[in-house]
Protein backbone atom coordinates (compact mmCIF):
# COMPACT_ATOMS: atom_id res chain seq x y z
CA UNK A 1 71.94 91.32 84.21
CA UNK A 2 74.91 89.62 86.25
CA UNK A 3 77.39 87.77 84.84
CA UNK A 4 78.33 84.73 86.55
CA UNK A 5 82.26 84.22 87.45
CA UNK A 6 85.06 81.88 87.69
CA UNK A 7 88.88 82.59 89.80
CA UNK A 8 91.29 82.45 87.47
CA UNK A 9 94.79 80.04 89.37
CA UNK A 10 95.74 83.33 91.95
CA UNK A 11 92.16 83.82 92.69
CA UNK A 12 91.16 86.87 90.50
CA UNK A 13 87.75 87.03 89.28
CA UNK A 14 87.59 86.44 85.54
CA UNK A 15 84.18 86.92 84.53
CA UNK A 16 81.89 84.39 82.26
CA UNK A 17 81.96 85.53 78.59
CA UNK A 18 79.60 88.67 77.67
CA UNK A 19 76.41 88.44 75.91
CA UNK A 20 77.42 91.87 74.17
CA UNK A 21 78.75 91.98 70.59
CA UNK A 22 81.14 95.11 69.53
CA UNK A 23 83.42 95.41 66.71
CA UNK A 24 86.24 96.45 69.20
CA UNK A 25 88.58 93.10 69.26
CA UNK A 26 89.37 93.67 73.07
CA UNK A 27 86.89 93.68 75.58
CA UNK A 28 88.38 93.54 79.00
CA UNK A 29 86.29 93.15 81.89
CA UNK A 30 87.40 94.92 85.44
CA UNK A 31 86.57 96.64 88.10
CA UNK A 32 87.11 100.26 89.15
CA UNK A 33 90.46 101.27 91.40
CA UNK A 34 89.83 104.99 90.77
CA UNK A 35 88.81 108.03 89.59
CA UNK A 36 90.57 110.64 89.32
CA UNK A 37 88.28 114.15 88.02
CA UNK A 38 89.39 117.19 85.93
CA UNK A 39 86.76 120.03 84.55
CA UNK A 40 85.61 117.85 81.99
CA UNK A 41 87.17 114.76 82.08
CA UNK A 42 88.27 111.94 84.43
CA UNK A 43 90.56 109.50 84.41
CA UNK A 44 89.38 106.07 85.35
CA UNK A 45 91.67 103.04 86.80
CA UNK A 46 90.31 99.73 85.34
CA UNK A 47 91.96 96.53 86.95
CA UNK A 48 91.99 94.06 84.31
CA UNK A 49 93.56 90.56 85.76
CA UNK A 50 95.68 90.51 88.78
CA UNK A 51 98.29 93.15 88.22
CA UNK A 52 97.17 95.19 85.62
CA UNK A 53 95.78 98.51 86.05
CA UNK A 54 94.97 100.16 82.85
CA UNK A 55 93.63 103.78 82.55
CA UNK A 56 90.85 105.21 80.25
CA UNK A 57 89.50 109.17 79.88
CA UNK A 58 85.95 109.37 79.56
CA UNK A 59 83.94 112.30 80.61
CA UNK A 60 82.72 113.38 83.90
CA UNK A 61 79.10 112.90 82.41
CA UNK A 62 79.47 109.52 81.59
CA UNK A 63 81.15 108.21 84.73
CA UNK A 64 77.97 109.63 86.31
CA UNK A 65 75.61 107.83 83.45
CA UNK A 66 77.54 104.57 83.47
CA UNK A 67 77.49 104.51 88.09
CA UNK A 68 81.29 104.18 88.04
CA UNK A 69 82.68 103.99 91.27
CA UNK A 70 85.65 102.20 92.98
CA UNK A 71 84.93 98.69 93.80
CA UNK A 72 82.21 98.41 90.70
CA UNK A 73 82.35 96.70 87.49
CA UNK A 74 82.96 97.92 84.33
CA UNK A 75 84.24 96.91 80.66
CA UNK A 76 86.94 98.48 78.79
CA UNK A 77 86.89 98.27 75.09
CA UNK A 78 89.65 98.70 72.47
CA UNK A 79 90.28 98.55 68.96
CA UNK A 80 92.75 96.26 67.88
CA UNK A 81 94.17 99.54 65.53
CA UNK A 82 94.14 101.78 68.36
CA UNK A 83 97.71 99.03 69.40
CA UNK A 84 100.90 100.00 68.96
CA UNK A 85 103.22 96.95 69.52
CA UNK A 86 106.76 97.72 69.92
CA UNK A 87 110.52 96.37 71.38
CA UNK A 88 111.16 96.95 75.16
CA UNK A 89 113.65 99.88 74.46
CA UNK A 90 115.06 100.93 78.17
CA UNK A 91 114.48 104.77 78.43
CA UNK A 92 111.67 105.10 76.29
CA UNK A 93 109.39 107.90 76.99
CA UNK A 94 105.95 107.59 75.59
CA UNK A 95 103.10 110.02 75.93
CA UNK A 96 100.33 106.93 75.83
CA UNK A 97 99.02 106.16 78.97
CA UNK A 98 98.87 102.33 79.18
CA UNK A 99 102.16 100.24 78.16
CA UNK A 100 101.45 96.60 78.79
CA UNK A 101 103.94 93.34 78.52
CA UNK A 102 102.68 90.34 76.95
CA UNK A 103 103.76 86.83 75.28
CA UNK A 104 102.65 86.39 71.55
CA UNK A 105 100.17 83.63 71.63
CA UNK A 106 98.83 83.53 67.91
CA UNK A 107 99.48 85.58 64.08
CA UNK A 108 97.05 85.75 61.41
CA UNK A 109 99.57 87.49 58.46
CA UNK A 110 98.59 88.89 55.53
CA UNK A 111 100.51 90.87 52.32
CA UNK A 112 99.74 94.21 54.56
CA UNK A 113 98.70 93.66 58.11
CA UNK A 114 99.24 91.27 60.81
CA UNK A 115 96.69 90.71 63.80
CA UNK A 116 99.15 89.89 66.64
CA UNK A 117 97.33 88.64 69.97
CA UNK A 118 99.50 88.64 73.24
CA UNK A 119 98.79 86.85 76.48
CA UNK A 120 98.76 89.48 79.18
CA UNK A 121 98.28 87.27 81.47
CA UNK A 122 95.62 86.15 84.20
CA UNK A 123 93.85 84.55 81.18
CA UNK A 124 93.45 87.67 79.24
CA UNK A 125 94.39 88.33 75.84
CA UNK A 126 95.20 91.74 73.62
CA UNK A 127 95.09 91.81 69.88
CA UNK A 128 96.78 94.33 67.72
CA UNK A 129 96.72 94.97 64.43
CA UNK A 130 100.16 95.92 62.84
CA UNK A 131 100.96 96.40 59.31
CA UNK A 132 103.31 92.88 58.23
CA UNK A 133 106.27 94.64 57.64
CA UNK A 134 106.28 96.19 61.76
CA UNK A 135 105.24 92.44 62.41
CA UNK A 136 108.54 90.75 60.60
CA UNK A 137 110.96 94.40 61.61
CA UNK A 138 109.83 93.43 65.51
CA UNK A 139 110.01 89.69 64.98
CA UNK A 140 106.29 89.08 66.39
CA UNK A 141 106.22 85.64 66.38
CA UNK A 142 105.00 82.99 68.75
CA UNK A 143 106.79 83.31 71.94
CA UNK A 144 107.99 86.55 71.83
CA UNK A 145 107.51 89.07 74.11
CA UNK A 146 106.57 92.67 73.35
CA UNK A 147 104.97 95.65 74.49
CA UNK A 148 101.56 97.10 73.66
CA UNK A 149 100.27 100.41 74.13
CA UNK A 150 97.31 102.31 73.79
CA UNK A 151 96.15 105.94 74.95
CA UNK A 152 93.72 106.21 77.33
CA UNK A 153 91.08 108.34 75.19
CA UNK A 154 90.89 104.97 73.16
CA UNK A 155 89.24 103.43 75.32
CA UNK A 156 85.37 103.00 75.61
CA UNK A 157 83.95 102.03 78.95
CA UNK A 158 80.90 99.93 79.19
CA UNK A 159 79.06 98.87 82.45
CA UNK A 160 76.11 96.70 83.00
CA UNK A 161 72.85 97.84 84.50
């Protein structure tokens, strides 16, 4: 089944929202830059709005089962837990594949976690879930910019057929 599509302002395709429910809290659609194949696993490039590129390690098997290919469609999905948010520190070394910028759009706060959802940009959105006290230490707040990242064997891919 085909989604229809609108252009987001710079002309990148942002897809019509999914008929497909998950508990993952992030579900961005993309399409395929590359992939890159080890003995048993292989690293897939996912462009997700106009400039980012995130990467995801499935298994040879199922980029064969799910048709991916440069140029095709797919869906990555990630747990809002799976998150780490964290201050732009200049020299930091981290072993987690994707580190992505974003603007704090919205905070639901509780007595022991926070879900924190960042605007990414190109009309996509990434929520994390942070315990209160990281929230308040990191100032997470409207407006504020941060950092999220996220390993690339966290991520489930999904494509339509």
């Amino acid at each position: 089944m085909a989604s229809a599509v609108r252009l987001s302002a710079s002309g990148f395709a942002v897809p019509a929202p999914r008929r497909l429910r998950t508990s993952a809290r992030n579900m961005l659609d993309g399409i395929v830059t590359a992939i890159v194949h080890g003995p048993v696993n292989a690293e897939v490039g996912l462009l997700v709005n106009d400039c980012i590129v995130i990467d995801a390690l499935v298994t040879n098997s199922c980029v064969t089962a799910l048709d991916l290919h440069p140029g095709g469609r797919a869906v990555a999905l990630i747990n809002a837990s799976f998150i780490t948010l964290l201050a732009d520190t200049p020299g930091l070394r981290l072993s987690a594949r994707n580190l992505i910028g974003g603007t704090v759009v919205e905070v639901t706060d509780s007595a022991v976690e926070s879900e924190v959802v960042l605007d990414i940009g190109g009309g996509r959105e990434l929520a994390a879930i942070v315990t209160s006290h990281s929230r308040r230490e990191l100032n997470l707040v409207p407006g504020a910019q941060t950092l999220a990242c996220f390993k690339a064997s966290h991520i489930i891919l999904a494509a339509e057929y």
